[in-house]
PDB file of N, CA and C in Angstrom:
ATOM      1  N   UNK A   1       0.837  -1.168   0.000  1.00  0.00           N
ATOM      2  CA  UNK A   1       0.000   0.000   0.000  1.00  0.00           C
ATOM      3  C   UNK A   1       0.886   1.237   0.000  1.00  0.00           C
ATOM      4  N   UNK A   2       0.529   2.000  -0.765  1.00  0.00           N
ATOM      5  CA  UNK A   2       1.486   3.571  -0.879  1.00  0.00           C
ATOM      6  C   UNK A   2       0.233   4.497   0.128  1.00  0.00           C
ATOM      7  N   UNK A   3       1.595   5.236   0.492  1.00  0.00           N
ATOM      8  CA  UNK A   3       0.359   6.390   1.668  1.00  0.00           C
ATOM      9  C   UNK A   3       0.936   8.093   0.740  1.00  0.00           C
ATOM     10  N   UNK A   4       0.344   8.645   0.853  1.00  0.00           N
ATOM     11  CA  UNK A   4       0.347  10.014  -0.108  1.00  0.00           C
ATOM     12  C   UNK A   4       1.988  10.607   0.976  1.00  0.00           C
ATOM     13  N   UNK A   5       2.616  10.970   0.660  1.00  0.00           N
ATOM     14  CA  UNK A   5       3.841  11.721   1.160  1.00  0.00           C
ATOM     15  C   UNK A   5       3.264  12.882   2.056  1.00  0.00           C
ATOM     16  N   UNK A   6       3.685  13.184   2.967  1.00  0.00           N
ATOM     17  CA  UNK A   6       3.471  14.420   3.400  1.00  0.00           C
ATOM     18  C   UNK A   6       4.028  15.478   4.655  1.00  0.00           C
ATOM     19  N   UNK A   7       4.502  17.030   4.182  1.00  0.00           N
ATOM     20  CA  UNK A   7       5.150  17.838   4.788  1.00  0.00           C
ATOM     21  C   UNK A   7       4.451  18.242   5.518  1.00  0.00           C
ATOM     22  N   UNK A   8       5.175  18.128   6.719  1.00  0.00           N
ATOM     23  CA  UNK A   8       4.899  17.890   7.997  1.00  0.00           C
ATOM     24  C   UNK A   8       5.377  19.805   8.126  1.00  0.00           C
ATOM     25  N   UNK A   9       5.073  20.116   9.354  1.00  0.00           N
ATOM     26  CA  UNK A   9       5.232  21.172   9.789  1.00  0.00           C
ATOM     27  C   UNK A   9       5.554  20.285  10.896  1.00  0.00           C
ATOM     28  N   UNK A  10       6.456  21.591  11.790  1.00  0.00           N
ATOM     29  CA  UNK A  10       6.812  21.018  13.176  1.00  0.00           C
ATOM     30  C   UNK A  10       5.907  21.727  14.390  1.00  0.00           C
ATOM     31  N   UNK A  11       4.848  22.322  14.262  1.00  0.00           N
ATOM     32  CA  UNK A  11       4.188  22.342  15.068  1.00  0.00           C
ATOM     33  C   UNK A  11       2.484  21.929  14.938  1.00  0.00           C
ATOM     34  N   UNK A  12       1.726  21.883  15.794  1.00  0.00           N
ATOM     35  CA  UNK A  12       0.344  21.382  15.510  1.00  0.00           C
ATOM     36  C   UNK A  12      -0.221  22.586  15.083  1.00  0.00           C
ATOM     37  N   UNK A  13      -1.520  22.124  14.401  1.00  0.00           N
ATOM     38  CA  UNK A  13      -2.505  22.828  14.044  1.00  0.00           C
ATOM     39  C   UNK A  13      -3.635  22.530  14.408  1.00  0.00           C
ATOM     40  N   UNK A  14      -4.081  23.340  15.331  1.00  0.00           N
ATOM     41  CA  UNK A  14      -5.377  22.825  15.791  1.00  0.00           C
ATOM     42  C   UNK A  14      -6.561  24.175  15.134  1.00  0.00           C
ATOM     43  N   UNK A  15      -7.672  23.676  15.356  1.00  0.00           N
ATOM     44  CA  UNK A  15      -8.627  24.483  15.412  1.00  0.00           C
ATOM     45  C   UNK A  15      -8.975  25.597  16.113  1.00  0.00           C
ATOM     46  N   UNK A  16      -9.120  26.695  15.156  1.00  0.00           N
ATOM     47  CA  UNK A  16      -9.519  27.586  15.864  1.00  0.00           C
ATOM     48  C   UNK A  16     -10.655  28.025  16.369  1.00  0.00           C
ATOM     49  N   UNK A  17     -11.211  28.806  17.769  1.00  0.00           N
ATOM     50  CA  UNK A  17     -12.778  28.561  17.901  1.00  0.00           C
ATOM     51  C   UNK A  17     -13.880  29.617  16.759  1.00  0.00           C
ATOM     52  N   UNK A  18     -12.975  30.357  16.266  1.00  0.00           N
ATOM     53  CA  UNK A  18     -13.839  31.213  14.710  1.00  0.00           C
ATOM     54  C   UNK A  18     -14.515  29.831  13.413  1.00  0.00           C
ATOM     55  N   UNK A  19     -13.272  28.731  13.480  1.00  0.00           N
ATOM     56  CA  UNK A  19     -13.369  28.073  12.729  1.00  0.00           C
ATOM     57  C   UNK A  19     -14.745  26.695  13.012  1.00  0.00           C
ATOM     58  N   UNK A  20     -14.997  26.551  14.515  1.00  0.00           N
ATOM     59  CA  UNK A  20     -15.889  25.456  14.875  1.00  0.00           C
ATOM     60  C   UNK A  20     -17.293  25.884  14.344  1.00  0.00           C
ATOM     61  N   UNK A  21     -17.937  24.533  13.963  1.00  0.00           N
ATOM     62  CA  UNK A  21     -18.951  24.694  12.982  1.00  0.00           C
ATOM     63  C   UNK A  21     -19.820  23.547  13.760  1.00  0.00           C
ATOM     64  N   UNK A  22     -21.451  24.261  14.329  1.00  0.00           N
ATOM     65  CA  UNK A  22     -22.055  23.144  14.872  1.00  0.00           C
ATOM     66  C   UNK A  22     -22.231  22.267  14.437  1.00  0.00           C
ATOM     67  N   UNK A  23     -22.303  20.492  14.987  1.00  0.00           N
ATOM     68  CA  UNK A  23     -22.587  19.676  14.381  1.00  0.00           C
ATOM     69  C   UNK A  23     -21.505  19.264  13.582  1.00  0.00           C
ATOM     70  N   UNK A  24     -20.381  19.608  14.139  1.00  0.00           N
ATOM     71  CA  UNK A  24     -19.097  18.806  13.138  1.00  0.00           C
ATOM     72  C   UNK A  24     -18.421  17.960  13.570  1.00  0.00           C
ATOM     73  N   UNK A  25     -17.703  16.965  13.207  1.00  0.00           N
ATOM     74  CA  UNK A  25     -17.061  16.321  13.814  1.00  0.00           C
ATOM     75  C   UNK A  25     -15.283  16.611  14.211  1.00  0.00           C
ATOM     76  N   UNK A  26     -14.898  16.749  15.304  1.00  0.00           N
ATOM     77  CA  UNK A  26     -13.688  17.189  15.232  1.00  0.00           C
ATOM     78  C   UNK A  26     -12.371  15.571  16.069  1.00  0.00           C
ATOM     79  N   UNK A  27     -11.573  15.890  15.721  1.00  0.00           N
ATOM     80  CA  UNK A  27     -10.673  14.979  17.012  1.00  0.00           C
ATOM     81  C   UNK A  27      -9.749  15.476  18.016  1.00  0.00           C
ATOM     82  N   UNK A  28      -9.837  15.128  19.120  1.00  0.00           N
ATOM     83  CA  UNK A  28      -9.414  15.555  20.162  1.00  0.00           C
ATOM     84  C   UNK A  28      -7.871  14.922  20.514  1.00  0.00           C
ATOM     85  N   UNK A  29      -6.475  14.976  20.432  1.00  0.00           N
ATOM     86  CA  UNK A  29      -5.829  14.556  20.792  1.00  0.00           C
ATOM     87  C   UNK A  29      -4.998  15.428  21.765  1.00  0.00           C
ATOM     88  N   UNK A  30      -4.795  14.256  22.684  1.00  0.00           N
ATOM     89  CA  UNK A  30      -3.815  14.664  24.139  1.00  0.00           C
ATOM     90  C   UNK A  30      -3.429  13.426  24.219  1.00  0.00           C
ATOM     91  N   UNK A  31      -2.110  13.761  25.194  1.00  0.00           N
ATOM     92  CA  UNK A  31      -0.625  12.540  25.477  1.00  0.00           C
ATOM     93  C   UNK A  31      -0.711  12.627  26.899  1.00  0.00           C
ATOM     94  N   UNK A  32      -0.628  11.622  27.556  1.00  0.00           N
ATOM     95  CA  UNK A  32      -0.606  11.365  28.499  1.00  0.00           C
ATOM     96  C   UNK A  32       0.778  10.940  29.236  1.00  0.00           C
ATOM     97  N   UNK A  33       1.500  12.231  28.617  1.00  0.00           N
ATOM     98  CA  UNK A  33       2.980  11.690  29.118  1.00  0.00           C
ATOM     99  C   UNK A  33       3.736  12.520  28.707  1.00  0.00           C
ATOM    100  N   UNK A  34       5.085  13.411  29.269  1.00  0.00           N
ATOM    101  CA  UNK A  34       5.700  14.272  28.854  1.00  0.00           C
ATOM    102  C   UNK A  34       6.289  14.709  27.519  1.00  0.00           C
ATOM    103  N   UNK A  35       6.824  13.105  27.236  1.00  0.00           N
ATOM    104  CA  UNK A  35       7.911  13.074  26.082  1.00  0.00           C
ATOM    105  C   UNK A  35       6.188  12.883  24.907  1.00  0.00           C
ATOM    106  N   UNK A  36       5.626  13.105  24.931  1.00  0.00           N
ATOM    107  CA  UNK A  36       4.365  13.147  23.566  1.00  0.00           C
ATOM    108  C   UNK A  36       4.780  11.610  23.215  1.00  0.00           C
ATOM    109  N   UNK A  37       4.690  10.369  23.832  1.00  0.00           N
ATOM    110  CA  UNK A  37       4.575   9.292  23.060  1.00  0.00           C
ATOM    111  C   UNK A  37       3.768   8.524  22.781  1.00  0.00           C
ATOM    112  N   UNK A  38       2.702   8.894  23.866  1.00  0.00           N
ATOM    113  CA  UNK A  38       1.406   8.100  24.404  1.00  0.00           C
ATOM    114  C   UNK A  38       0.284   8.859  24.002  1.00  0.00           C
ATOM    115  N   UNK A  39      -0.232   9.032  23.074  1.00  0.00           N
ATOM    116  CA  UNK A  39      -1.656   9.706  22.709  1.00  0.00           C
ATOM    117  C   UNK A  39      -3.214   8.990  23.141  1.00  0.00           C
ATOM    118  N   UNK A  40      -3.886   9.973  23.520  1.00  0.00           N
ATOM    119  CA  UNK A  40      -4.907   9.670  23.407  1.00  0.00           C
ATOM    120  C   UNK A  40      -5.581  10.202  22.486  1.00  0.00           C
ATOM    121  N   UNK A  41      -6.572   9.403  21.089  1.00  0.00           N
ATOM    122  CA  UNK A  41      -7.119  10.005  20.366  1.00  0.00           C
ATOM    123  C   UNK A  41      -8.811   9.864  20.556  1.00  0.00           C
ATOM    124  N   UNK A  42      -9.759  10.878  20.527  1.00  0.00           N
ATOM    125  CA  UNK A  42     -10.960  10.639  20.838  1.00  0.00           C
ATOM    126  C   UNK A  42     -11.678  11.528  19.856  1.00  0.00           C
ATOM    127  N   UNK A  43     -12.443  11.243  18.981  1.00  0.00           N
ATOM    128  CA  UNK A  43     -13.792  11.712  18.397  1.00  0.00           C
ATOM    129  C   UNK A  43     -14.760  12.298  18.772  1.00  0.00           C
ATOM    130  N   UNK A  44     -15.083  13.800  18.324  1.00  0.00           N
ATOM    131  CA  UNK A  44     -16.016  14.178  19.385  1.00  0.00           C
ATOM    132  C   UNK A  44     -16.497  15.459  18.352  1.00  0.00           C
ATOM    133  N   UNK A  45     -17.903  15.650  18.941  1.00  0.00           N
ATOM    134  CA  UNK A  45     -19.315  16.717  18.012  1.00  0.00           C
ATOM    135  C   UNK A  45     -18.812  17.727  18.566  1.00  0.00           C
ATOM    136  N   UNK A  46     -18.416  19.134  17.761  1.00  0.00           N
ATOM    137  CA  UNK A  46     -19.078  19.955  18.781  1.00  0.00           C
ATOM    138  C   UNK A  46     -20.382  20.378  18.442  1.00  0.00           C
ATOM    139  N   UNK A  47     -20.743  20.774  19.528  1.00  0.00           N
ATOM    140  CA  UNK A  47     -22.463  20.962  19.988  1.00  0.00           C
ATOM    141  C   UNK A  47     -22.853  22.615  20.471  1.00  0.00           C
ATOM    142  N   UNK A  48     -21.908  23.332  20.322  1.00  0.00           N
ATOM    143  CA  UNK A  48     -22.251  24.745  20.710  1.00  0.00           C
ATOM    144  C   UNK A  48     -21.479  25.406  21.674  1.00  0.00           C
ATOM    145  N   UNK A  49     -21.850  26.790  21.822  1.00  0.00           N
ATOM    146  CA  UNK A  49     -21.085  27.782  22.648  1.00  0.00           C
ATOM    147  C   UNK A  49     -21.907  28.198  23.521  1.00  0.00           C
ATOM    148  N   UNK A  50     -21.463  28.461  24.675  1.00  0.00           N
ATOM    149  CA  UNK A  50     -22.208  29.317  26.118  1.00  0.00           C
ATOM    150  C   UNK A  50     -23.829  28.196  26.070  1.00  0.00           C
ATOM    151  N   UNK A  51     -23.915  27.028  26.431  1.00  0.00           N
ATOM    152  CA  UNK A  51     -24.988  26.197  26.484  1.00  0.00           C
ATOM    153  C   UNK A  51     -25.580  26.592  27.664  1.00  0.00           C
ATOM    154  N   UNK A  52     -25.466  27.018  28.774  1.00  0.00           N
ATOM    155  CA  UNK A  52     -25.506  26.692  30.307  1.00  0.00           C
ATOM    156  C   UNK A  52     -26.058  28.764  30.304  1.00  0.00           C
ATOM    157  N   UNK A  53     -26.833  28.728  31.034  1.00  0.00           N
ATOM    158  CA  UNK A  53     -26.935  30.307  31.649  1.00  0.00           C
ATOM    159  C   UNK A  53     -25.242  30.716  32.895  1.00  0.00           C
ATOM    160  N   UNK A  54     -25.082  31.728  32.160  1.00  0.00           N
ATOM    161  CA  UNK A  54     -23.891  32.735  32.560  1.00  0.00           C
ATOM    162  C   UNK A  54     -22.810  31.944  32.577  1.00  0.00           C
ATOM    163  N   UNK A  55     -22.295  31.338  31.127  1.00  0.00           N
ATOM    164  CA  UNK A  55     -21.243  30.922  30.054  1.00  0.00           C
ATOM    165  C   UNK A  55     -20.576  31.963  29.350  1.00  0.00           C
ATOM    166  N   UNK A  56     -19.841  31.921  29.775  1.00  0.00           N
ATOM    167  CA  UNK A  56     -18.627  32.866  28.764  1.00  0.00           C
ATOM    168  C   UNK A  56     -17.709  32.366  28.330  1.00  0.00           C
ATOM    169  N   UNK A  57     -17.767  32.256  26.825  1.00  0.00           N
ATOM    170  CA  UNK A  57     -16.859  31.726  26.309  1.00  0.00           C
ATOM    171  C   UNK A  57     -16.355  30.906  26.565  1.00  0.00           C
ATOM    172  N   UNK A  58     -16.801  29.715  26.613  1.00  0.00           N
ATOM    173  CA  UNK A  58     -17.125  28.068  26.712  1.00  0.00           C
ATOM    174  C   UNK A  58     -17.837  27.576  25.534  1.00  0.00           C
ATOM    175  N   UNK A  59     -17.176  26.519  25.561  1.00  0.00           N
ATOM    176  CA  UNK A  59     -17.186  25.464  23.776  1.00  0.00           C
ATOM    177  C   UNK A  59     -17.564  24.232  24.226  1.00  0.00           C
ATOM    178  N   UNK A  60     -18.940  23.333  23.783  1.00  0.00           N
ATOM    179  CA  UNK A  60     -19.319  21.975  24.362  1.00  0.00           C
ATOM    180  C   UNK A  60     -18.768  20.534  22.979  1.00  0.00           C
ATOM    181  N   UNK A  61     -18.277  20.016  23.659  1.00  0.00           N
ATOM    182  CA  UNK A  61     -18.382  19.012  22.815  1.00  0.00           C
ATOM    183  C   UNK A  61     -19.198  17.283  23.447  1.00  0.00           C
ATOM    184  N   UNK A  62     -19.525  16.871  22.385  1.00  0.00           N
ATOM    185  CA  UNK A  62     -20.094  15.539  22.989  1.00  0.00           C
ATOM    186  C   UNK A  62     -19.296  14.121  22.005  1.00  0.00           C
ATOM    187  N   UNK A  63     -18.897  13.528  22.684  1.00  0.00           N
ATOM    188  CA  UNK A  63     -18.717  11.738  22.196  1.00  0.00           C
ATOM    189  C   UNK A  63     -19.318  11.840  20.675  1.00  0.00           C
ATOM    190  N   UNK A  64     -18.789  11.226  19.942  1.00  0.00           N
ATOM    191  CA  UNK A  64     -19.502  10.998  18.547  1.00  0.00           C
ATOM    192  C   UNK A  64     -20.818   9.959  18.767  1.00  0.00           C
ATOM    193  N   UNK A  65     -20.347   8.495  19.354  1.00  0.00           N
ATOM    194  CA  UNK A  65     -21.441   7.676  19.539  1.00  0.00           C
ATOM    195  C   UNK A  65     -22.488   7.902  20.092  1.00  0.00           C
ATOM    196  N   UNK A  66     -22.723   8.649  20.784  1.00  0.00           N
ATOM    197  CA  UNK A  66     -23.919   9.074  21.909  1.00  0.00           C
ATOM    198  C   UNK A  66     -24.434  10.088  20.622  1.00  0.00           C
ATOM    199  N   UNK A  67     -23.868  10.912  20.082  1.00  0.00           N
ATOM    200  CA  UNK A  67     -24.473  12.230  19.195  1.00  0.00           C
ATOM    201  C   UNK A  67     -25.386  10.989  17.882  1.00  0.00           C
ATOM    202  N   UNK A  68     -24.050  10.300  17.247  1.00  0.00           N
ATOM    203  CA  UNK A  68     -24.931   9.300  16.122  1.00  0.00           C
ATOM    204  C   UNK A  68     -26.071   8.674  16.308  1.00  0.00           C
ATOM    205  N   UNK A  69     -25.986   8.572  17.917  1.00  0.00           N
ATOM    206  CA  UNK A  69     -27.070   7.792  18.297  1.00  0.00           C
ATOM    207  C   UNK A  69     -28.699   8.665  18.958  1.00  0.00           C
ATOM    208  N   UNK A  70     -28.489  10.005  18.982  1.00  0.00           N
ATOM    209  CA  UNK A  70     -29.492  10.762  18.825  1.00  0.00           C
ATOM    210  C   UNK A  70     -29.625  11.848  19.789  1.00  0.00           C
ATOM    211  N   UNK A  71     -28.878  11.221  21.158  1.00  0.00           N
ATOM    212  CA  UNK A  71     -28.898  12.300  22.342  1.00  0.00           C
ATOM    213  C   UNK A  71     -28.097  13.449  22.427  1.00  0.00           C
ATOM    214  N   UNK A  72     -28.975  14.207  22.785  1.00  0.00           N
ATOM    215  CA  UNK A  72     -28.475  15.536  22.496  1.00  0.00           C
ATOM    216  C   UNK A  72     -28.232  16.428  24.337  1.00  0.00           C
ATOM    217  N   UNK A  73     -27.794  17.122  23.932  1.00  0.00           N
ATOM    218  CA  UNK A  73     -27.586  18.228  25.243  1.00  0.00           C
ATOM    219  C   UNK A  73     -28.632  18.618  25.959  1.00  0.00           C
ATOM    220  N   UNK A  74     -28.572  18.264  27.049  1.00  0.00           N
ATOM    221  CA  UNK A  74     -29.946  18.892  28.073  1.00  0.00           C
ATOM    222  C   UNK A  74     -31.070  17.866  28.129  1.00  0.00           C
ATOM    223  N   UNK A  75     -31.472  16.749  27.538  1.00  0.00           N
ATOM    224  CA  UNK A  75     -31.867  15.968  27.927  1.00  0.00           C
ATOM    225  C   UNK A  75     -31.922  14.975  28.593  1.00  0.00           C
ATOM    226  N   UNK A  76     -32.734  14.767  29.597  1.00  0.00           N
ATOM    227  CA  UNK A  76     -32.430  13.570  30.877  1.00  0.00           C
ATOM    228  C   UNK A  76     -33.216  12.934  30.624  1.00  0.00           C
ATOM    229  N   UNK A  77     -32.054  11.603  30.062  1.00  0.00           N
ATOM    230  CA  UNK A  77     -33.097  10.247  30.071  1.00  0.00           C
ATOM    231  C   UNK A  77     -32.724   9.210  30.876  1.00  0.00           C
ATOM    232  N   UNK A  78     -33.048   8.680  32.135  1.00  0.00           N
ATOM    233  CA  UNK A  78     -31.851   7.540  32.792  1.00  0.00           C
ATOM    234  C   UNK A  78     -31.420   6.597  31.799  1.00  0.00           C
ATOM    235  N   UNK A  79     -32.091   6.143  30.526  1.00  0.00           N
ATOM    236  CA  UNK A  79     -31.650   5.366  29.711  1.00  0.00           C
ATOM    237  C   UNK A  79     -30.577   5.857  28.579  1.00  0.00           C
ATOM    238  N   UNK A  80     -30.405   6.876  28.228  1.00  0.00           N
ATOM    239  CA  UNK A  80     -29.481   7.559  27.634  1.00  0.00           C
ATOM    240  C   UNK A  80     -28.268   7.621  27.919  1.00  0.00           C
ATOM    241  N   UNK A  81     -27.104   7.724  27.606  1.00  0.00           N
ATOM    242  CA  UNK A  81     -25.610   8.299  27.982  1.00  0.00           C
ATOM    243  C   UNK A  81     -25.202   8.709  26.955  1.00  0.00           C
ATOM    244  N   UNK A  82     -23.911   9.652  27.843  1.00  0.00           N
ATOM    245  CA  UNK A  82     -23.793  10.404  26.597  1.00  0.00           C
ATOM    246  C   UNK A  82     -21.899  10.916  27.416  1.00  0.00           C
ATOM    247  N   UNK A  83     -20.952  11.547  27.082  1.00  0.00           N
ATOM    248  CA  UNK A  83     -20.008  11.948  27.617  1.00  0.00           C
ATOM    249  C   UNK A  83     -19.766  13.511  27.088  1.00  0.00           C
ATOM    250  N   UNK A  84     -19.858  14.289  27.875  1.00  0.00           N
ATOM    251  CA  UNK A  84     -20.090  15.995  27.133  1.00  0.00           C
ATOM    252  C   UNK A  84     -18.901  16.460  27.432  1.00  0.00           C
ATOM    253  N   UNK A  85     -17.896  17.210  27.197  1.00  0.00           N
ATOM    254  CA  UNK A  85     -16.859  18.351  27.009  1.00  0.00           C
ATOM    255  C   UNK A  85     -16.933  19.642  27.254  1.00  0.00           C
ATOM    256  N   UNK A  86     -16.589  20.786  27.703  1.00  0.00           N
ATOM    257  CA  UNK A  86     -16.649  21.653  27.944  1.00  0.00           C
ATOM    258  C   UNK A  86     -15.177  22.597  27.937  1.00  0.00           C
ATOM    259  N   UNK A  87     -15.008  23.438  27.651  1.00  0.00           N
ATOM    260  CA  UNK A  87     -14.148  24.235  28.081  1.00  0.00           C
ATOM    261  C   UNK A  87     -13.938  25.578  27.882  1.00  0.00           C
ATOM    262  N   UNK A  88     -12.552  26.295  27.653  1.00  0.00           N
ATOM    263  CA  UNK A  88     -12.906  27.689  26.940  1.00  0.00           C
ATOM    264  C   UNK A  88     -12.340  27.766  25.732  1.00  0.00           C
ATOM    265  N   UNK A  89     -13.150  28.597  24.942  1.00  0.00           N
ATOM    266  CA  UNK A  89     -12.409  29.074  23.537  1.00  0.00           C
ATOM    267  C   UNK A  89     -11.359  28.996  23.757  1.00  0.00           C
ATOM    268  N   UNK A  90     -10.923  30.117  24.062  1.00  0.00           N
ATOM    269  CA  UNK A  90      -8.987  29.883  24.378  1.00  0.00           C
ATOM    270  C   UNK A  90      -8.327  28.693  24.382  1.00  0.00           C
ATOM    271  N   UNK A  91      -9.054  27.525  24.612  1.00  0.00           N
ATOM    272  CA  UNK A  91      -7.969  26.406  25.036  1.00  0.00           C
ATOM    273  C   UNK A  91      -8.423  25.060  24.256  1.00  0.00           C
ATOM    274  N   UNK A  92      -8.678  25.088  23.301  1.00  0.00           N
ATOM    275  CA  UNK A  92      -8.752  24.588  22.013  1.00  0.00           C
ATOM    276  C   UNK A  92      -7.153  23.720  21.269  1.00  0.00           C
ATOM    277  N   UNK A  93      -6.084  23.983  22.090  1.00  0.00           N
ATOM    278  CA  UNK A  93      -5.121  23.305  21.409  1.00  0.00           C
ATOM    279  C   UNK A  93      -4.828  21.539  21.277  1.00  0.00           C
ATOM    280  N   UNK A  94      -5.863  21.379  21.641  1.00  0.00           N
ATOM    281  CA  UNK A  94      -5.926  19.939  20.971  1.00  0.00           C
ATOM    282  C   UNK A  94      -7.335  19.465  20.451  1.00  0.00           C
ATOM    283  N   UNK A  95      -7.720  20.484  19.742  1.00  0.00           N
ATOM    284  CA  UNK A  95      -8.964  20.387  19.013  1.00  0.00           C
ATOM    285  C   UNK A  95      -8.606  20.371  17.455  1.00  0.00           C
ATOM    286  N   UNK A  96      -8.582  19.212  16.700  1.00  0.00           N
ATOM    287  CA  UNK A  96      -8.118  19.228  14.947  1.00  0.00           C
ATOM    288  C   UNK A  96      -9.368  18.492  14.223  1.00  0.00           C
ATOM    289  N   UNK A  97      -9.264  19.591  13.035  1.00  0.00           N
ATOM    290  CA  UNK A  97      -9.947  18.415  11.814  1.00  0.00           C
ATOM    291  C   UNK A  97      -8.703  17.200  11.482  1.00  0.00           C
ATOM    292  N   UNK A  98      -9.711  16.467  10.877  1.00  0.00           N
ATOM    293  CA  UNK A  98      -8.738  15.069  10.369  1.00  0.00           C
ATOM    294  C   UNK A  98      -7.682  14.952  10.485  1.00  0.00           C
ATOM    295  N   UNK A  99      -7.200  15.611   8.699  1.00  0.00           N
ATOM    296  CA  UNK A  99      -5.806  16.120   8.434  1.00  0.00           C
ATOM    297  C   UNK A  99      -5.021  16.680   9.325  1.00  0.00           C
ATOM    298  N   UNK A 100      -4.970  17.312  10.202  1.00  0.00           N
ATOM    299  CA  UNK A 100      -4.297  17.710  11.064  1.00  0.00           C
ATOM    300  C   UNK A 100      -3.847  17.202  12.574  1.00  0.00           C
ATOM    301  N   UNK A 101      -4.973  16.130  12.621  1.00  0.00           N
ATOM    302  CA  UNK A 101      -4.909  15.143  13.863  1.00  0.00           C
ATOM    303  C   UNK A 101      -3.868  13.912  13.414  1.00  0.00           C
ATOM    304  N   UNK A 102      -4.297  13.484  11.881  1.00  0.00           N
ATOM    305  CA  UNK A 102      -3.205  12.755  11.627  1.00  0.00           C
ATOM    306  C   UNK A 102      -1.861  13.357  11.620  1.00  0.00           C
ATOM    307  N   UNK A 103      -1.720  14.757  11.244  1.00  0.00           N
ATOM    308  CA  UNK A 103      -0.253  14.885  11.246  1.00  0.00           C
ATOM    309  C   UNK A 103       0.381  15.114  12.734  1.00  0.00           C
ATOM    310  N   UNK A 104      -0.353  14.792  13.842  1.00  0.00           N
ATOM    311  CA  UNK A 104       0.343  15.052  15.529  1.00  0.00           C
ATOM    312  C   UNK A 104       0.322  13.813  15.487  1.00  0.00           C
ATOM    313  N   UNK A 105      -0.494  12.799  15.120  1.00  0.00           N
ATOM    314  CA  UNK A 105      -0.200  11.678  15.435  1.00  0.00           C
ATOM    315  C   UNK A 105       1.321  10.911  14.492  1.00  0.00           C
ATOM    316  N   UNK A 106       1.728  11.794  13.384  1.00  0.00           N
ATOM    317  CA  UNK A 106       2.367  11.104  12.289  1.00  0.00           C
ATOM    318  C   UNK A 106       3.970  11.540  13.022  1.00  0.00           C
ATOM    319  N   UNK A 107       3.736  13.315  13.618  1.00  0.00           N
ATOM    320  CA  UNK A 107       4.478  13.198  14.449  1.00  0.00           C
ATOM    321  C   UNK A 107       5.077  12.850  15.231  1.00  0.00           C
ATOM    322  N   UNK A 108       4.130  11.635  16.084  1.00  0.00           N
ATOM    323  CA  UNK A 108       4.559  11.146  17.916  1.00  0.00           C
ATOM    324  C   UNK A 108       4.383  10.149  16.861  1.00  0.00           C
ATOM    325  N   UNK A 109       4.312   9.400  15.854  1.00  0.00           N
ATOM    326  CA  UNK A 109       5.334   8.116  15.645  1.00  0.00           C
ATOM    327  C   UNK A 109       6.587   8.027  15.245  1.00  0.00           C
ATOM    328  N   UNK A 110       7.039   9.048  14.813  1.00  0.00           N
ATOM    329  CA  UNK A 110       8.352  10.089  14.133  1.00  0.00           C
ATOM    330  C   UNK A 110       8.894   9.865  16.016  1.00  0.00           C
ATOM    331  N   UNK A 111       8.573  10.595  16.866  1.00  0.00           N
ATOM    332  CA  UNK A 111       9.330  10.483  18.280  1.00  0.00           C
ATOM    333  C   UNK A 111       9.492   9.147  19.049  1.00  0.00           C
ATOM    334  N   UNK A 112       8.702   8.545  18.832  1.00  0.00           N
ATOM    335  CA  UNK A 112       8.660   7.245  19.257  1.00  0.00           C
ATOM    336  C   UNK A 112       9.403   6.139  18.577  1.00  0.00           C
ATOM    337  N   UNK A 113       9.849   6.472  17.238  1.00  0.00           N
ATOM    338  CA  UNK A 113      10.867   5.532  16.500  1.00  0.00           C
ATOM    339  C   UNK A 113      11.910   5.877  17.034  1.00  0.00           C
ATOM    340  N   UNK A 114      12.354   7.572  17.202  1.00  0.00           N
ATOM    341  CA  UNK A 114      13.478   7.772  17.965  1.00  0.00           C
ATOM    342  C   UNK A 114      13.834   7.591  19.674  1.00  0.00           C
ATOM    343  N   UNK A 115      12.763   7.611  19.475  1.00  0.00           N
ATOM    344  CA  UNK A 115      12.491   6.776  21.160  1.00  0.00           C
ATOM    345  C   UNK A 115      13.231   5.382  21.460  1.00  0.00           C
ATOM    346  N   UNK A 116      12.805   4.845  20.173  1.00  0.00           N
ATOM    347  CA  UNK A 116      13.180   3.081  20.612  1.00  0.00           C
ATOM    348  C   UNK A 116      11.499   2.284  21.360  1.00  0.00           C
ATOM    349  N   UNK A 117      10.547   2.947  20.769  1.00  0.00           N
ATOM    350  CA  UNK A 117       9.494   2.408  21.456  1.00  0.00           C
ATOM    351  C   UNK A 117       8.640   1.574  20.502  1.00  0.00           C
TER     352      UNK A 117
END
């Protein structure tokens, strides 16, 4: 299998909060470890801004599976689940479309070969 070549930049690109578009799907990656070798990658909707009365500048995201599957924000169903996100605009640096989640991840396998891992 051939994979398309591609120039890497040496820093991430994440999303910006001008750029979030309701109802999109974004990926969330964070490392759980100093040296960036250990990623966690997670899939996730965002679902809106300032949801909650006296929100400022706060960004919600929800689980993809729970969203595909119909539940939405603010509804209480004991039969439902769902895992929601929150935080502030500002702090968005591990918020990427696709392309750009693959290239942090294409990165921390680039560190991890030099790792020896």
């Amino acid at each position: 299998m051939d994979f398309e070549r591609r120039n890497l930049r040496p820093y991430a690109e994440p999303v910006s909060a001008s750029e979030l578009c309701n109802e999109t799907v974004y990926f969330a990656v964070n490392f759980v470890d100093d040296e960036m070798l250990i990623p966690v990658f997670e899939t996730v909707v965002f679902i809106g801004r300032d949801l909650e009365a006296g929100d400022v500048g706060k960004v919600y995201f929800q689980d993809v599976q729970s969203y595909r599957e119909g539940i939405r924000y603010g509804q209480n169903s004991e039969d439902e689940w769902a895992k929601f996100q929150t935080g502030s605009e500002d702090q968005l640096g591990h918020i990427f479309v696709f392309e750009r989640a693959l290239d942090v991840l294409i990165r921390c396998s680039a560190r991890r070969n030099e790792a020896g891992v």
